[in-house]
PDB file of N, CA and C in Angstrom:
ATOM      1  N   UNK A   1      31.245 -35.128 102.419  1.00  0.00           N
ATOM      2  CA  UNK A   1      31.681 -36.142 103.328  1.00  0.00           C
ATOM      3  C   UNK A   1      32.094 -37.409 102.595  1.00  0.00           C
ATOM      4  N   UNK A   2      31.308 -37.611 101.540  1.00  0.00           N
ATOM      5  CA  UNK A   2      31.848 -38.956 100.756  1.00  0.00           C
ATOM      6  C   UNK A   2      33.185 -38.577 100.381  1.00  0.00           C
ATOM      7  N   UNK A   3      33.383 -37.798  99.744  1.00  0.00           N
ATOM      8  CA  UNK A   3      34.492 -37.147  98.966  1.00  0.00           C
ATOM      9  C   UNK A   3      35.855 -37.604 100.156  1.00  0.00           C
ATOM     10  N   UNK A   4      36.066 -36.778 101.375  1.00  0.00           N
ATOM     11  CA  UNK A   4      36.675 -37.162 102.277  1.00  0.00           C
ATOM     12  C   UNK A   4      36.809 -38.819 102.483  1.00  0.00           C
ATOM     13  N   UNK A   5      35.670 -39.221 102.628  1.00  0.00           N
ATOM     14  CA  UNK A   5      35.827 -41.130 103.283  1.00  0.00           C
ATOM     15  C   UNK A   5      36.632 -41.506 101.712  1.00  0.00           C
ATOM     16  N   UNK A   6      36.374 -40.902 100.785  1.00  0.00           N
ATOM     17  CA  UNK A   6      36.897 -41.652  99.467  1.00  0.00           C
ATOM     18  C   UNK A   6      38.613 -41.693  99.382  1.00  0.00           C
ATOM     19  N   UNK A   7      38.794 -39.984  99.555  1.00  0.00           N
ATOM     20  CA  UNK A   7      40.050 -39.607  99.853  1.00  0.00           C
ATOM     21  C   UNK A   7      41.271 -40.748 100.919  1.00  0.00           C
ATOM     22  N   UNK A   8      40.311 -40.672 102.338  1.00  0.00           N
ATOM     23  CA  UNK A   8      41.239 -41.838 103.553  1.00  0.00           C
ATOM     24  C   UNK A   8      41.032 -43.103 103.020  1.00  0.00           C
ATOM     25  N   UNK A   9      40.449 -43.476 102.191  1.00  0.00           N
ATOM     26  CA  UNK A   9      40.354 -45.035 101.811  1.00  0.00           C
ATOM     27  C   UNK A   9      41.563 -45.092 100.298  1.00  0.00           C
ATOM     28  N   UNK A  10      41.572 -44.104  99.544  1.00  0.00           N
ATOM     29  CA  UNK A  10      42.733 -43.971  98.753  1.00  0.00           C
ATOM     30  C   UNK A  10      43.950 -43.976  98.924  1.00  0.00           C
ATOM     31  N   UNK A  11      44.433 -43.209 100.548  1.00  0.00           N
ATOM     32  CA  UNK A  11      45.135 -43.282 101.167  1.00  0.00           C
ATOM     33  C   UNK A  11      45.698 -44.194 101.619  1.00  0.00           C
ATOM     34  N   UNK A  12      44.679 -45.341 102.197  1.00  0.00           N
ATOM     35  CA  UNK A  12      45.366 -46.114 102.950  1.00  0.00           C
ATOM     36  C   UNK A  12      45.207 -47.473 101.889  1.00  0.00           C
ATOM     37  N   UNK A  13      44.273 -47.906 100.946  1.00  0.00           N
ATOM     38  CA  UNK A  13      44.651 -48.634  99.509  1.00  0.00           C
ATOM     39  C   UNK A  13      46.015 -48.748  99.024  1.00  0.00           C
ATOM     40  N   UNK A  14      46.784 -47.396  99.249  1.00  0.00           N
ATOM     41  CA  UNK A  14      48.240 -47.216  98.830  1.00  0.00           C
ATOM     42  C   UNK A  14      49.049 -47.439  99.780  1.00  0.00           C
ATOM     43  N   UNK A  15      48.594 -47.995 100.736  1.00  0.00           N
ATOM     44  CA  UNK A  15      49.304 -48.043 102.020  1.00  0.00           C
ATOM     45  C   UNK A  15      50.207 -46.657 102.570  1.00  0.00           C
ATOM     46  N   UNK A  16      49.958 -45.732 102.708  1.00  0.00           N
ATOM     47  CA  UNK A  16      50.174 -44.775 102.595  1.00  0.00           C
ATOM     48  C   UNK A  16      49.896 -44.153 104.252  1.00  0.00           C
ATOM     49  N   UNK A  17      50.740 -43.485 104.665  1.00  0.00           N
ATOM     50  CA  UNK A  17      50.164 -42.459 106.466  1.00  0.00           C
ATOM     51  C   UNK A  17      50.037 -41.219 105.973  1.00  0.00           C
ATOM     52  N   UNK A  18      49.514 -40.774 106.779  1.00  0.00           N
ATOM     53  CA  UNK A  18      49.162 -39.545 106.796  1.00  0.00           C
ATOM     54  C   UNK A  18      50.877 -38.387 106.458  1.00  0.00           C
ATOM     55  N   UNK A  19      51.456 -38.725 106.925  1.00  0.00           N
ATOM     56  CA  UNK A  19      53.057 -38.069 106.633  1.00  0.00           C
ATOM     57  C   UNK A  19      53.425 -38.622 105.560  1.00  0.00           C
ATOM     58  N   UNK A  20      53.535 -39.590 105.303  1.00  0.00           N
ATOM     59  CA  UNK A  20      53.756 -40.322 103.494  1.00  0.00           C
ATOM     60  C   UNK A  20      53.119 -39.398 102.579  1.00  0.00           C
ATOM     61  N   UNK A  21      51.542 -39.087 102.968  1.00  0.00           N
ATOM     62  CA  UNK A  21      50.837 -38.361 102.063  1.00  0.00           C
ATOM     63  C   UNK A  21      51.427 -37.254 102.018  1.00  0.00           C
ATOM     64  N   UNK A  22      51.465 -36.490 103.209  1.00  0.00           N
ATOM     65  CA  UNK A  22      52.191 -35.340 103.375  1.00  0.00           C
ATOM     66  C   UNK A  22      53.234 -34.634 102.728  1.00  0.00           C
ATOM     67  N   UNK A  23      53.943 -35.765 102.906  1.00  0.00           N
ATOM     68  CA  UNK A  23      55.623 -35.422 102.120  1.00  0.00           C
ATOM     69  C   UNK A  23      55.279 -35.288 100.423  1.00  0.00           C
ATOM     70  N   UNK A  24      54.603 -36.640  99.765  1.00  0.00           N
ATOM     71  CA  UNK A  24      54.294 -36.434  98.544  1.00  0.00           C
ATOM     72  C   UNK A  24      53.517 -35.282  97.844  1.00  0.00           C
ATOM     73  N   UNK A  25      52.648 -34.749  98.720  1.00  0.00           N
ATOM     74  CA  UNK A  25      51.642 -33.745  98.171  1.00  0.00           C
ATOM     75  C   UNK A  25      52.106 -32.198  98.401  1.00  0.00           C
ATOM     76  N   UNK A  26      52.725 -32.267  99.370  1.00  0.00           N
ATOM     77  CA  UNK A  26      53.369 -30.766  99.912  1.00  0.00           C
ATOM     78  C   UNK A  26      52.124 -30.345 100.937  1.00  0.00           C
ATOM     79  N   UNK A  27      51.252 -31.025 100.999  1.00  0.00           N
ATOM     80  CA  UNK A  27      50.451 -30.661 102.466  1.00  0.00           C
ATOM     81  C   UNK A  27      50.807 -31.275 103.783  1.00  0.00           C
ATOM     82  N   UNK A  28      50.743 -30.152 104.565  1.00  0.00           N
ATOM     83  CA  UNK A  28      51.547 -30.397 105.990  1.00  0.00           C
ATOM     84  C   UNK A  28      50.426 -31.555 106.501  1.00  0.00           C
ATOM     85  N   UNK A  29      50.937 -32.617 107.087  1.00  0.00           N
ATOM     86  CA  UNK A  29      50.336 -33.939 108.104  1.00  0.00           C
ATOM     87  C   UNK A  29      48.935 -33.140 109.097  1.00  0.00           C
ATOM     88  N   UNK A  30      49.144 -31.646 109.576  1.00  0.00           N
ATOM     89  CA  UNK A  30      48.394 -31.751 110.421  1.00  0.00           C
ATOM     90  C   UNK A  30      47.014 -31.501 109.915  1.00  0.00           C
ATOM     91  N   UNK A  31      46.860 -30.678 109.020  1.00  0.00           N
ATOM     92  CA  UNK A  31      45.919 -30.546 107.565  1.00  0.00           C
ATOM     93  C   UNK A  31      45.515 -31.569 107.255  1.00  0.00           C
ATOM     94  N   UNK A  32      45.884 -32.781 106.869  1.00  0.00           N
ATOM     95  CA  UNK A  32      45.548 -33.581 106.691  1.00  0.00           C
ATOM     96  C   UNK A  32      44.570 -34.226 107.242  1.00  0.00           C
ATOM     97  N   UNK A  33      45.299 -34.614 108.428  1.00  0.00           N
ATOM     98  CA  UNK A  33      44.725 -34.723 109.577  1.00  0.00           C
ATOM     99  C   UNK A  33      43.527 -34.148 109.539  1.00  0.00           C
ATOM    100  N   UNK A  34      42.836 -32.754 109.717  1.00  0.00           N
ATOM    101  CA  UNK A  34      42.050 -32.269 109.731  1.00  0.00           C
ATOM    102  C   UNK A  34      40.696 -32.523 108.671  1.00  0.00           C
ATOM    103  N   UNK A  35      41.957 -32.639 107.656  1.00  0.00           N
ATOM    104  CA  UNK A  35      40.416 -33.204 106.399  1.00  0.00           C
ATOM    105  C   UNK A  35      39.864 -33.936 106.635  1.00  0.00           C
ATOM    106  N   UNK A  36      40.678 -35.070 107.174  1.00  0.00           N
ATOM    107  CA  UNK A  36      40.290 -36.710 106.830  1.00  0.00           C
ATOM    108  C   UNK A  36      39.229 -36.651 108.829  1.00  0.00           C
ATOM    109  N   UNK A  37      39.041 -35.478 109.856  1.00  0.00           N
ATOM    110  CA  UNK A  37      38.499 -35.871 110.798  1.00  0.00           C
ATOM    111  C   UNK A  37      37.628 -34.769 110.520  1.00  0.00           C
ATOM    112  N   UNK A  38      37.294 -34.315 109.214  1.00  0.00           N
ATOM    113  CA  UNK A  38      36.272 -33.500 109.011  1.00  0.00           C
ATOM    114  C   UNK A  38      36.430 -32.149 109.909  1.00  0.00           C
ATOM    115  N   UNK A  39      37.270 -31.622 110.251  1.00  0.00           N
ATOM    116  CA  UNK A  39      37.540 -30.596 111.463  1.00  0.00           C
ATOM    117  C   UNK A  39      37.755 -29.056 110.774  1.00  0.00           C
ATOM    118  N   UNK A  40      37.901 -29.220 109.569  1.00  0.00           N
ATOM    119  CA  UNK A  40      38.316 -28.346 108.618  1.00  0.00           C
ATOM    120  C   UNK A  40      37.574 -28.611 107.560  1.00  0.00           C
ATOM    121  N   UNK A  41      37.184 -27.330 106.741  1.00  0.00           N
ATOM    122  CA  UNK A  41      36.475 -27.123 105.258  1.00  0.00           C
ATOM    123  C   UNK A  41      38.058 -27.016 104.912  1.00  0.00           C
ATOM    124  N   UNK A  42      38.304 -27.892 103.846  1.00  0.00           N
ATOM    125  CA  UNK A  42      39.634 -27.731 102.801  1.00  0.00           C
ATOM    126  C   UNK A  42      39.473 -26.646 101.601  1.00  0.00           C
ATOM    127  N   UNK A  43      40.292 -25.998 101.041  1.00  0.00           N
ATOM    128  CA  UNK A  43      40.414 -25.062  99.992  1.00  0.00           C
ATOM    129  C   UNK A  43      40.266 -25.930  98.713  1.00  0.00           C
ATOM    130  N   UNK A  44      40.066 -25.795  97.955  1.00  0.00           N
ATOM    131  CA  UNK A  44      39.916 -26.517  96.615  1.00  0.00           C
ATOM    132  C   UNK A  44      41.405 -26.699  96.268  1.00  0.00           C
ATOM    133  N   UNK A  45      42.109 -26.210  96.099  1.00  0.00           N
ATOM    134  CA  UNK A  45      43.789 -26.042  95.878  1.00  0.00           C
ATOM    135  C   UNK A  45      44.125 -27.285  97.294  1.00  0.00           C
ATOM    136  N   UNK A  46      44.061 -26.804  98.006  1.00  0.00           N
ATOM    137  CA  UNK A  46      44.286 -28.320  99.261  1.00  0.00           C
ATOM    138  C   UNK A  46      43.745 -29.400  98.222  1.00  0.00           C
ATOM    139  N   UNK A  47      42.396 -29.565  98.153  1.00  0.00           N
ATOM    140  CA  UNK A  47      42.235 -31.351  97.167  1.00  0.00           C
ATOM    141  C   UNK A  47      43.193 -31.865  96.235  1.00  0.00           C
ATOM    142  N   UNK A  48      43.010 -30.777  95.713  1.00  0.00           N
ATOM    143  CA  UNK A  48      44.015 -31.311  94.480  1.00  0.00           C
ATOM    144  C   UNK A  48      45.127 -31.533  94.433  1.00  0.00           C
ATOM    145  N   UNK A  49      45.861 -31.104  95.517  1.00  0.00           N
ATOM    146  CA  UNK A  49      47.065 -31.089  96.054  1.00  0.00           C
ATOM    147  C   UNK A  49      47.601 -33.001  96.909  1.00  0.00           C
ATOM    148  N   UNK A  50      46.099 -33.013  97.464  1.00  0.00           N
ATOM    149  CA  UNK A  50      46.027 -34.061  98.080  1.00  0.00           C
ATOM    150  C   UNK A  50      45.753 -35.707  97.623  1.00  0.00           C
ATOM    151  N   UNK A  51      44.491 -35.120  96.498  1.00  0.00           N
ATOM    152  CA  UNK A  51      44.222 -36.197  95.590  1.00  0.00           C
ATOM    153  C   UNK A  51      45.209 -36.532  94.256  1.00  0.00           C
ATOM    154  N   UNK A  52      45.378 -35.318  93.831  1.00  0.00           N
ATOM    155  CA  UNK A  52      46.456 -36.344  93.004  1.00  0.00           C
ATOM    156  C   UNK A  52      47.782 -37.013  93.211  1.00  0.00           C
ATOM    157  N   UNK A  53      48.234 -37.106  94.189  1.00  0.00           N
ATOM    158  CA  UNK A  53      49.094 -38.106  94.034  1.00  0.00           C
ATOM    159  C   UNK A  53      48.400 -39.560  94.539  1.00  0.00           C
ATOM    160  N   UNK A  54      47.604 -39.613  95.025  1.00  0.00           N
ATOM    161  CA  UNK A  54      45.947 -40.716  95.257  1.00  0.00           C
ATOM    162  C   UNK A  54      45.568 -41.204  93.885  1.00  0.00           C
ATOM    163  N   UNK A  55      45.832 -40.382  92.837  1.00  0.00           N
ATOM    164  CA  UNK A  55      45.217 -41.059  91.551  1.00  0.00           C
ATOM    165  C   UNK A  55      43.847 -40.130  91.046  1.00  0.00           C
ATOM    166  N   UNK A  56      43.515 -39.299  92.152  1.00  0.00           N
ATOM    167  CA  UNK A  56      42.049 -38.676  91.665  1.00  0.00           C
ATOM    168  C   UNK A  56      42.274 -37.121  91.365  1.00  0.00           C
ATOM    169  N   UNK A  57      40.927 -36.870  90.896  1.00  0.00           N
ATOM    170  CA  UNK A  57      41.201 -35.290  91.073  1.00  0.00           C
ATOM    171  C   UNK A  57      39.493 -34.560  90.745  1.00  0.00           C
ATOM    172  N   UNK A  58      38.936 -33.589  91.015  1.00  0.00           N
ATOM    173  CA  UNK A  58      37.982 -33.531  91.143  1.00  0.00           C
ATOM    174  C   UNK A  58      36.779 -32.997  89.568  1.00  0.00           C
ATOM    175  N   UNK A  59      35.775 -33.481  89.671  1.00  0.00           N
ATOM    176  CA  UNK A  59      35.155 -32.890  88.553  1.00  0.00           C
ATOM    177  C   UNK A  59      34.032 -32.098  88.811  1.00  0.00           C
ATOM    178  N   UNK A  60      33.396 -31.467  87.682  1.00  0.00           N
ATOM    179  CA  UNK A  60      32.285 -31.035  87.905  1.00  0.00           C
ATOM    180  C   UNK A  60      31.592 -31.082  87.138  1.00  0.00           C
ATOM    181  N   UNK A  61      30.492 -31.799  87.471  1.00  0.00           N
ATOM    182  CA  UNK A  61      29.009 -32.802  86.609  1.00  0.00           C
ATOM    183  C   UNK A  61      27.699 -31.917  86.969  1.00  0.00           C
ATOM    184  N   UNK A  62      26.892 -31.740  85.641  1.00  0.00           N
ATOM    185  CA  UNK A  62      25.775 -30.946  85.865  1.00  0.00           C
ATOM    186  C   UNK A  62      25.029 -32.249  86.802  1.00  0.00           C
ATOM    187  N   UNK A  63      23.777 -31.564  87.278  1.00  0.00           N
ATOM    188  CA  UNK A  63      23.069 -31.680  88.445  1.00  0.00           C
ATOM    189  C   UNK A  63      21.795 -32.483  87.412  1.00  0.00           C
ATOM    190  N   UNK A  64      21.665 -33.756  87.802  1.00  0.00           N
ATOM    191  CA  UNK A  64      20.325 -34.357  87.423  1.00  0.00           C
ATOM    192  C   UNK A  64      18.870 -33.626  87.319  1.00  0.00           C
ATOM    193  N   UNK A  65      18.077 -33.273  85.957  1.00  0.00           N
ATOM    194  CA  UNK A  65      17.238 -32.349  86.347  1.00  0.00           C
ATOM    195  C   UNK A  65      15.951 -33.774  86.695  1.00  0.00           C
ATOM    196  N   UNK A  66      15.923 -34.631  87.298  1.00  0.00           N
ATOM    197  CA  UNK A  66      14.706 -35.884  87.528  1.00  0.00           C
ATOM    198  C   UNK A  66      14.389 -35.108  88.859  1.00  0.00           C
ATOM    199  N   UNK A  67      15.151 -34.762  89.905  1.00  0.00           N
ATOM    200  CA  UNK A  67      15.178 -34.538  90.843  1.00  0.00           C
ATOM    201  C   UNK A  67      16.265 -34.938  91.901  1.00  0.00           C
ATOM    202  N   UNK A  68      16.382 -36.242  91.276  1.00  0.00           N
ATOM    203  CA  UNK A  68      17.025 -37.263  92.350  1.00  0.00           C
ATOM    204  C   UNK A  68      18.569 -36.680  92.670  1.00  0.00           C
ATOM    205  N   UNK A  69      19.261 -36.143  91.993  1.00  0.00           N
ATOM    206  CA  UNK A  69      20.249 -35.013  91.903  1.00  0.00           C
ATOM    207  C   UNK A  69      20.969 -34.076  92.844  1.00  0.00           C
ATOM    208  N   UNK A  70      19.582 -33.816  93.220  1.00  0.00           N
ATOM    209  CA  UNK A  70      19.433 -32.317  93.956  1.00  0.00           C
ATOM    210  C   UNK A  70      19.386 -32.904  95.276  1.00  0.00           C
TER     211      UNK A  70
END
């Protein structure tokens, strides 16, 4: 869910709509749509599609073994 709120706030930082995004990323507006109202689990290929022209793109960080992590 963070991931998403991070995504619509990148979005609109760039001043950017949802069809702006659209057109740039090659993901259709209504998809979009869907990510950003949580209505849809996105494909991993969708993020990346979406975030990089946003500037981001996703990583993967081992898991804190303190606990606090998990």
């Amino acid at each position: 869910m963070a991931l998403i709120g991070k995504m619509v706030e990148a979005r609109e930082e760039k001043g950017l709509s949802q069809r702006e995004l659209a057109e740039i990323s090659g993901v259709k507006q209504p998809a979009i749509a869907r990510l950003e109202s949580m209505k849809a689990t996105p494909q991993i290929d969708t993020l990346f599609k979406v975030l990089h022209p946003l500037g981001y793109t996703i990583e993967i960080v081992p898991l804190r073994h303190d606990g606090a992590g998990v």
